[in-house]
Structure formats: structure tokens, C-alpha cells
N, C-alpha and C. Protein backbone atom coordinates (compact mmCIF):
# COMPACT_ATOMS: atom_id res chain seq x y z
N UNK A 1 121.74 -33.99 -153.56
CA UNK A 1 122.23 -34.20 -152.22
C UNK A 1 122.11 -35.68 -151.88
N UNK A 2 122.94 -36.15 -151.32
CA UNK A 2 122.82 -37.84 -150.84
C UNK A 2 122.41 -37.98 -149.79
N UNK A 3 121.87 -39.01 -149.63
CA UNK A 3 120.76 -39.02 -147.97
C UNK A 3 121.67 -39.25 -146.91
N UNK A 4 122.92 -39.18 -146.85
CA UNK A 4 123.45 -39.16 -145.53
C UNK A 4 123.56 -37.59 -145.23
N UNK A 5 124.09 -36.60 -146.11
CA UNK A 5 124.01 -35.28 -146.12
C UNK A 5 122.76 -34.88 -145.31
N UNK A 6 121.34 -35.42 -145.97
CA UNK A 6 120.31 -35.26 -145.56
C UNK A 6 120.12 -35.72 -144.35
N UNK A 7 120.39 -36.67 -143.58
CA UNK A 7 120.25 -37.05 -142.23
C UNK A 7 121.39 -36.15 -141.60
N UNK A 8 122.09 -35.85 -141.69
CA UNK A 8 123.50 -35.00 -140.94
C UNK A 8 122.59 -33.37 -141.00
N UNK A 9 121.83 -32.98 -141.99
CA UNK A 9 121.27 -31.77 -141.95
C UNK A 9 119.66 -32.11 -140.78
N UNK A 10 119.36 -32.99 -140.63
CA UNK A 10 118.13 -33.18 -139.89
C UNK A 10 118.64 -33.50 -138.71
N UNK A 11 119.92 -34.08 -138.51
CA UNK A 11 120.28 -34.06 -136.83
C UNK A 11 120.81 -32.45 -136.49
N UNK A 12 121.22 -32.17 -137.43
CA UNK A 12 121.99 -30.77 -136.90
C UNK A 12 120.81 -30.02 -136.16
N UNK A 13 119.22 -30.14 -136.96
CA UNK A 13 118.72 -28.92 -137.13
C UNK A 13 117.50 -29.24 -135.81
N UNK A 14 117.82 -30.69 -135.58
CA UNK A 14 117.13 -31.25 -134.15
C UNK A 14 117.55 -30.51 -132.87
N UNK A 15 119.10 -31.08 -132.88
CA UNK A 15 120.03 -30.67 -131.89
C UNK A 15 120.24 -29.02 -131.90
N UNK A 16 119.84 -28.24 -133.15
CA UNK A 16 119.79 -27.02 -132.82
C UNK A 16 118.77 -26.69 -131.92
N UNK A 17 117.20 -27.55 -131.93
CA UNK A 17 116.10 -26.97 -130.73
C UNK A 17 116.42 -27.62 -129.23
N UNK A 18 117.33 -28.93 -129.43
CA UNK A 18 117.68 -29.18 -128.22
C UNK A 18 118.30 -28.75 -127.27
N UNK A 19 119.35 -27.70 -127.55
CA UNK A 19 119.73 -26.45 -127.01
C UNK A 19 120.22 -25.73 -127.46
N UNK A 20 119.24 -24.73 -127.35
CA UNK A 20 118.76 -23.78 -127.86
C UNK A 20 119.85 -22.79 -127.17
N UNK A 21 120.39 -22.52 -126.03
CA UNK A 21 121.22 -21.79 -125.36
C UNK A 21 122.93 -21.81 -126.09
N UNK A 22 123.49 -23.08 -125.80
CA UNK A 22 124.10 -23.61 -126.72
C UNK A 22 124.47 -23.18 -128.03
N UNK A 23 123.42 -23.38 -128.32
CA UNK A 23 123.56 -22.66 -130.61
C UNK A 23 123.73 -21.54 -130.58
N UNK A 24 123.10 -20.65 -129.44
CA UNK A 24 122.90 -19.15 -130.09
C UNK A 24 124.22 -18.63 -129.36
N UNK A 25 125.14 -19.16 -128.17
CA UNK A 25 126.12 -18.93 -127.96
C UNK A 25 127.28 -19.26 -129.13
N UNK A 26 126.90 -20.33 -130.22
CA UNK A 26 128.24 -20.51 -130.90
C UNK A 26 127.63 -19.70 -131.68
N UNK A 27 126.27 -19.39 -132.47
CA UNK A 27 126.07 -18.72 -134.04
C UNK A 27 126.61 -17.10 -133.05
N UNK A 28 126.66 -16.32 -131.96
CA UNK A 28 127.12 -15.21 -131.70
C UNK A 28 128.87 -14.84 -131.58
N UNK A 29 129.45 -16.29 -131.01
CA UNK A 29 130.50 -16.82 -131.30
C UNK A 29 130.83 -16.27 -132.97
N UNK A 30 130.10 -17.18 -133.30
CA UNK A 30 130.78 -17.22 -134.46
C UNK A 30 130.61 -16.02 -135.28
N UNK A 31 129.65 -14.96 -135.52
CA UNK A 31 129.52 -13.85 -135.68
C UNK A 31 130.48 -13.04 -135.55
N UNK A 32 131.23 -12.91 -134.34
CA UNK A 32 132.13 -12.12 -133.69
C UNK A 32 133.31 -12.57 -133.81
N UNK A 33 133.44 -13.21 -134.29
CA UNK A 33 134.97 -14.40 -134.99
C UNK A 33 134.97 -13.36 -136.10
N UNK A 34 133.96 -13.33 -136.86
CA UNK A 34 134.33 -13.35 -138.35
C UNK A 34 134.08 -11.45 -138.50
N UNK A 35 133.32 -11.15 -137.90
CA UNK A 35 133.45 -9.35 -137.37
C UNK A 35 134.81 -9.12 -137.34
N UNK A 36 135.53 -9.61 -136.31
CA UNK A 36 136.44 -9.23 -136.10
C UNK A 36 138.04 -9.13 -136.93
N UNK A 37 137.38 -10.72 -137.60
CA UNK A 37 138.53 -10.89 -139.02
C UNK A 37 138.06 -9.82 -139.43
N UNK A 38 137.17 -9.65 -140.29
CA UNK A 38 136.97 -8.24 -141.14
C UNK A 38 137.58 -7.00 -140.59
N UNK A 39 137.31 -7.33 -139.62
CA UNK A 39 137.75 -5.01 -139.00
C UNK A 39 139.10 -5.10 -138.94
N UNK A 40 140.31 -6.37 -138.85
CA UNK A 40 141.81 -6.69 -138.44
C UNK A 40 142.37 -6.82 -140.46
N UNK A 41 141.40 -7.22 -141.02
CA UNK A 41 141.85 -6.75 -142.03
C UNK A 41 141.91 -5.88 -143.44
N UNK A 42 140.56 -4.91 -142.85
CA UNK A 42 140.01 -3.56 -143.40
C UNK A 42 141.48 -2.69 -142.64
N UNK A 43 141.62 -2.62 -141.03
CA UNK A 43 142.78 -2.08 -140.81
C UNK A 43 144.04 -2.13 -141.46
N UNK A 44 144.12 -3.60 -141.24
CA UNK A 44 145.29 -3.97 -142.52
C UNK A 44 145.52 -3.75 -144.05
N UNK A 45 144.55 -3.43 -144.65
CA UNK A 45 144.06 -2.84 -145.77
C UNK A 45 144.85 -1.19 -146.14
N UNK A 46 143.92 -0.89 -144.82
CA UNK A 46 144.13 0.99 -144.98
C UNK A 46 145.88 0.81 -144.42
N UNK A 47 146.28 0.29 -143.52
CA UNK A 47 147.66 0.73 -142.97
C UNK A 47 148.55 0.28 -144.05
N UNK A 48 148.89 -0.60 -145.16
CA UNK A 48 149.63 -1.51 -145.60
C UNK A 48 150.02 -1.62 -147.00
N UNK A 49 148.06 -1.59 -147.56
CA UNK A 49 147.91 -1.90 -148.81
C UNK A 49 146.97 -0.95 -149.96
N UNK A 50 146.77 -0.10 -149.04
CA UNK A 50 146.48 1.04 -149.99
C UNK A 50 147.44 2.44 -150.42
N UNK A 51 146.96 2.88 -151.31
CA UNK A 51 148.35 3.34 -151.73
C UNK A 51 148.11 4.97 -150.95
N UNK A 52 149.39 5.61 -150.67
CA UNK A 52 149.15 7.39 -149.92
C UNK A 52 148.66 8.23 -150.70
N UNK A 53 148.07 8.67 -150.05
CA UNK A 53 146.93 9.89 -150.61
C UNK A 53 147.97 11.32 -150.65
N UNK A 54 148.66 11.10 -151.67
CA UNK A 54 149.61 11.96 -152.20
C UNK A 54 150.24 11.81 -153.67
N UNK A 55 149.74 12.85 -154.28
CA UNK A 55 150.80 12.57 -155.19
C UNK A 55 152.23 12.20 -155.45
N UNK A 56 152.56 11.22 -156.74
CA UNK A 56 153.73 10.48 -156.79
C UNK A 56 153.94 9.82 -155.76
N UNK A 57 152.75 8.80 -155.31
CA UNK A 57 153.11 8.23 -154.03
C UNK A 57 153.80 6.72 -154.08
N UNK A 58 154.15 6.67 -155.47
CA UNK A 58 155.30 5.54 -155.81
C UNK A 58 156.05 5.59 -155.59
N UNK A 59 156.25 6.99 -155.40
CA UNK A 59 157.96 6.99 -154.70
C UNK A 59 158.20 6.82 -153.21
N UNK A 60 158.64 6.25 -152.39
CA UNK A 60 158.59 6.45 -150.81
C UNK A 60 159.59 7.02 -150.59
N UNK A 61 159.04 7.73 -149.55
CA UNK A 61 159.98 8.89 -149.32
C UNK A 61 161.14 8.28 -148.17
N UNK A 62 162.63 8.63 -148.29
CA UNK A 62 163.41 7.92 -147.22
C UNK A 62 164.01 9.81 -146.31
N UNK A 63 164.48 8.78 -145.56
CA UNK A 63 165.70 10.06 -145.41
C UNK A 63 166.95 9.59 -144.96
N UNK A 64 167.84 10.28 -145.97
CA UNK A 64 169.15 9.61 -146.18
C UNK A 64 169.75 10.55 -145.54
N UNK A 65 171.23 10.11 -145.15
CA UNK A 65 172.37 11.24 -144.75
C UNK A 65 173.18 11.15 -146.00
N UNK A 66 173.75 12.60 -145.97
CA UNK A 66 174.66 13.01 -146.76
C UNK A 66 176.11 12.49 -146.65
N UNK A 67 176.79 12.70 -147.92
CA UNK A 67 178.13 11.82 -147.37
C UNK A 67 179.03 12.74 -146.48
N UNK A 68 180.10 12.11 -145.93
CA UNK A 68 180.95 13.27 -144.59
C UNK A 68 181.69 13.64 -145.49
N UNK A 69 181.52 15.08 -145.30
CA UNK A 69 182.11 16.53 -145.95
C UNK A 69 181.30 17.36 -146.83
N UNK A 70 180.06 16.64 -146.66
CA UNK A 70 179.28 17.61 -147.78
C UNK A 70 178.52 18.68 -147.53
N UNK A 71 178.31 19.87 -147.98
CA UNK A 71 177.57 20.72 -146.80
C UNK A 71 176.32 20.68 -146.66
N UNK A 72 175.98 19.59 -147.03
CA UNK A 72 174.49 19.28 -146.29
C UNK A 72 174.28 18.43 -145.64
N UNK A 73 173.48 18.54 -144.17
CA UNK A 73 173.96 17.19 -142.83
C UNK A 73 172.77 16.26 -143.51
N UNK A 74 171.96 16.62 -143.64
CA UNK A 74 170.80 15.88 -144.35
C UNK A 74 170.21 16.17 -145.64
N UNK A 75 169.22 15.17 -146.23
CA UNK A 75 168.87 15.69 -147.64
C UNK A 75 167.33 15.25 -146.92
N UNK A 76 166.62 15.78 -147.91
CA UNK A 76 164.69 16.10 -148.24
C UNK A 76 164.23 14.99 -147.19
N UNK A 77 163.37 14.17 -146.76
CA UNK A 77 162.99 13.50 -146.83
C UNK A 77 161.80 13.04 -147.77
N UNK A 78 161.46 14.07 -148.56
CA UNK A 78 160.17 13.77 -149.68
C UNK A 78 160.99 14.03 -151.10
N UNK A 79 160.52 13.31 -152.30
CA UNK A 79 161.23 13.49 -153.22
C UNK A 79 161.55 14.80 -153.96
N UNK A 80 162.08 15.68 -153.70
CA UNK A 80 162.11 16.90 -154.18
C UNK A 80 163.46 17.14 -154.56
N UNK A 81 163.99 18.16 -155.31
CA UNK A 81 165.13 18.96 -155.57
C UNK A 81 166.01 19.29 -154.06
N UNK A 82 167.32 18.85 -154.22
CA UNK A 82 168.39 19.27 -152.69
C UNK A 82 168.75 20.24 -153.39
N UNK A 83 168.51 21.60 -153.44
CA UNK A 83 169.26 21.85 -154.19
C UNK A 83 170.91 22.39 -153.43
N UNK A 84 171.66 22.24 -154.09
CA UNK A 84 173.52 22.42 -154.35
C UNK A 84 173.90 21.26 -153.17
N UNK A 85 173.03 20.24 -152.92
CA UNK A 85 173.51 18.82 -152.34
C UNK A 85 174.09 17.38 -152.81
């Protein structure tokens, strides 16, 4: 470590007893900053980037319309057999 490092760590840790109100408002601050990243992207995680708890869940399921005249107004929305569609 180089002694300016070392003086920048001995003022910090001065000015941390000098107010004392101060610090523990930013270290709770800052706690709750970084809480909150985590829980916005554990959500983002489960909604986005994990895969469905279903089998063949590589496939995504759409739902398409059928073409006009066919006798089916709609097809599956999950990947399955239409059948005579």
C-alpha cells in the first residue's frame, strides 16, 4: 500500500468518529441501495431468465390464427397436435 492510500484510509476513518450520525446514515444508505439491486434483479431473474417449469419449455408457446377458410378459427396455443388443422 503507498502512504498516501494510507493517509486517505486514516482521514476516512477519523471523519468516520467525527460524525458519527452522518456515516451510519450513508453505510444504511448504502445497504439499502444494494438490497434493493439484489431483490430488482433476483425478480428479474425469476420473470425473464429462468427457464418454465414445464416440460419442452424450449418451445414457446404462441397462438396463431388459422388461415381464412380453414375450419379451425384458432390452433393450440401449447405445442401439441391440431389435429385435422
Amino acid at each position: 500500500m503507498s502512504f498516501s492510500m494510507v493517509m486517505e484510509l486514516q482521514r476516512a476513518w477519523r471523519r468516520l468518529f467525527r460524525a458519527p450520525g452522518f456515516s451510519l446514515s450513508v453505510i444504511v444508505l448504502f445497504a439499502l441501495s444494494v438490497g434493493g439491486a439484489a431483490a430488482i434483479a433476483t425478480a428479474g431473474w425469476s420473470l425473464f431468465a429462468r427457464p418454465l417449469p414445464y416440460s419442452r419449455a424450449h418451445f414457446r408457446p404462441t397462438r396463431r390464427r388459422a388461415r381464412r377458410g380453414s375450419r379451425c378459427a384458432e390452433m393450440s396455443a401449447l405445442p401439441t397436435r391440431n389435429f385435422g388443422c
